[in-house]
Protein backbone atom coordinates (compact mmCIF):
# COMPACT_ATOMS: atom_id res chain seq x y z
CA UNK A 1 -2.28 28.75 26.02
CA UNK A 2 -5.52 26.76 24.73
CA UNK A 3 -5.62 28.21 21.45
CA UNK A 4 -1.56 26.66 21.06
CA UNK A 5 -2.89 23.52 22.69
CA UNK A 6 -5.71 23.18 20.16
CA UNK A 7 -2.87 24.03 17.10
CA UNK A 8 -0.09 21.31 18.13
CA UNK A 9 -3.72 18.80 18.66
CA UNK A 10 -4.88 19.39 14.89
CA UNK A 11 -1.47 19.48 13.49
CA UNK A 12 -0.37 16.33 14.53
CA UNK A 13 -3.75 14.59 13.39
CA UNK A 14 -3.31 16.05 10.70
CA UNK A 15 0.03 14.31 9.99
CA UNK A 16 -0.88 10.90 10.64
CA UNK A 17 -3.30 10.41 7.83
CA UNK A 18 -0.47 11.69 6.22
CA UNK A 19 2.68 9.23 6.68
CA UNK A 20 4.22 7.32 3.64
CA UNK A 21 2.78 3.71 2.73
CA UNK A 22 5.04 1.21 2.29
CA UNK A 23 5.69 -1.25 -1.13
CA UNK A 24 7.86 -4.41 -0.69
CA UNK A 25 9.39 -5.37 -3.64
CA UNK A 26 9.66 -8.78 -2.19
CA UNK A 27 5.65 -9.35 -2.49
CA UNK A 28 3.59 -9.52 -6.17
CA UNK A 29 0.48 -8.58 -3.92
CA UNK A 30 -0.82 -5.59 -1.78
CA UNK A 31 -3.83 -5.18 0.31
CA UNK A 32 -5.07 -2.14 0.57
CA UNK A 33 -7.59 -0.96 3.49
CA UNK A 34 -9.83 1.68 4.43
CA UNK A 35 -9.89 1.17 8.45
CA UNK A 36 -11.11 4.64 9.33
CA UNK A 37 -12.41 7.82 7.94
CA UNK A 38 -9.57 9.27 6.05
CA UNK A 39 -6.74 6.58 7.05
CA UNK A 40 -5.57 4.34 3.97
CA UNK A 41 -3.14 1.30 4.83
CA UNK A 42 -1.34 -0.14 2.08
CA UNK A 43 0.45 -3.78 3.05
CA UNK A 44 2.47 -5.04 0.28
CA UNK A 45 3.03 -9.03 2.61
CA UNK A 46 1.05 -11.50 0.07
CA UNK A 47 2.42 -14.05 -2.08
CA UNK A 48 -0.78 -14.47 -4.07
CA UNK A 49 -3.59 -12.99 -4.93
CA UNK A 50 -5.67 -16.01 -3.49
CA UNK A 51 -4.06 -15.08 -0.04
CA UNK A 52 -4.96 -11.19 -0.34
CA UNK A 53 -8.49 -12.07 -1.50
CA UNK A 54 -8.52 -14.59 1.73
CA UNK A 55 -7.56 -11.56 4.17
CA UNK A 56 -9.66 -9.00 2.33
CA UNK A 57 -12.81 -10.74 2.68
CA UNK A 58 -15.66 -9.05 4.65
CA UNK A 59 -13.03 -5.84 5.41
CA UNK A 60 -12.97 -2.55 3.27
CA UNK A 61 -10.11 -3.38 1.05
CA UNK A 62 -8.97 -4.67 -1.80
CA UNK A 63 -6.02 -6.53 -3.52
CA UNK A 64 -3.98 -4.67 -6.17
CA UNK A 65 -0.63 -5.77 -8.26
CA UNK A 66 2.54 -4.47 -6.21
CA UNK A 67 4.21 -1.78 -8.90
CA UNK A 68 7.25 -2.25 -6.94
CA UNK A 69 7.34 -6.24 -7.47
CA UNK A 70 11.10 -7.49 -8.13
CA UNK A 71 10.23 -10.02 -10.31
CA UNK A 72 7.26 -7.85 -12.48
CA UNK A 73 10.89 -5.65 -12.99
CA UNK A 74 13.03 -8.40 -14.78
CA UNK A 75 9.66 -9.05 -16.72
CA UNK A 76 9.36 -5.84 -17.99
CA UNK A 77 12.86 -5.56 -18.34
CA UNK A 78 13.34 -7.61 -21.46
CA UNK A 79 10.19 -5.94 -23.24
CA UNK A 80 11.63 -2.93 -22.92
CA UNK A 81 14.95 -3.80 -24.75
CA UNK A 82 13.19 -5.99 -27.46
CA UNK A 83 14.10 -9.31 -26.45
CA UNK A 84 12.62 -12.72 -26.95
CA UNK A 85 10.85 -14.92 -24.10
């Protein structure tokens, strides 16, 4: 009975480091933060990078481009097919 109680224990903390990080594609900005050991949180919520930098400041973290940014999309978008700016 201990030896299932110490399994299930470990396997869910193993899981939690684990879970998906989220992207908005509404924000250019995500923070990303190093709050314990081996846990990584990723908050794509900042309209600049001013405002990340703001948040970020004396934390472990730091401020990175959103990949999944709406607006870097339409950008790219008209690189891709060769057309003028």
């Amino acid at each position: 009975m201990l030896y299932g109680m110490i399994l299930a224990g470990t396997t869910i903390l193993a899981v939690v480091p684990a879970t998906a990080q989220r992207y908005d594609p509404r924000y250019p900005v995500c923070l990303q933060s190093w709050p314990g050991r081996s846990l990584t949180i990723i908050d794509c919520s900042y309209a600049s990078m001013d405002q990340c930098k703001m948040t970020a400041s004396g934390l472990s973290a730091m401020c990175l481009e959103n990949p999944y940014w709406r607006g870097a999309l339409g950008h790219n978008s008209r690189r891709r097919q060769g057309g003028v700016n």
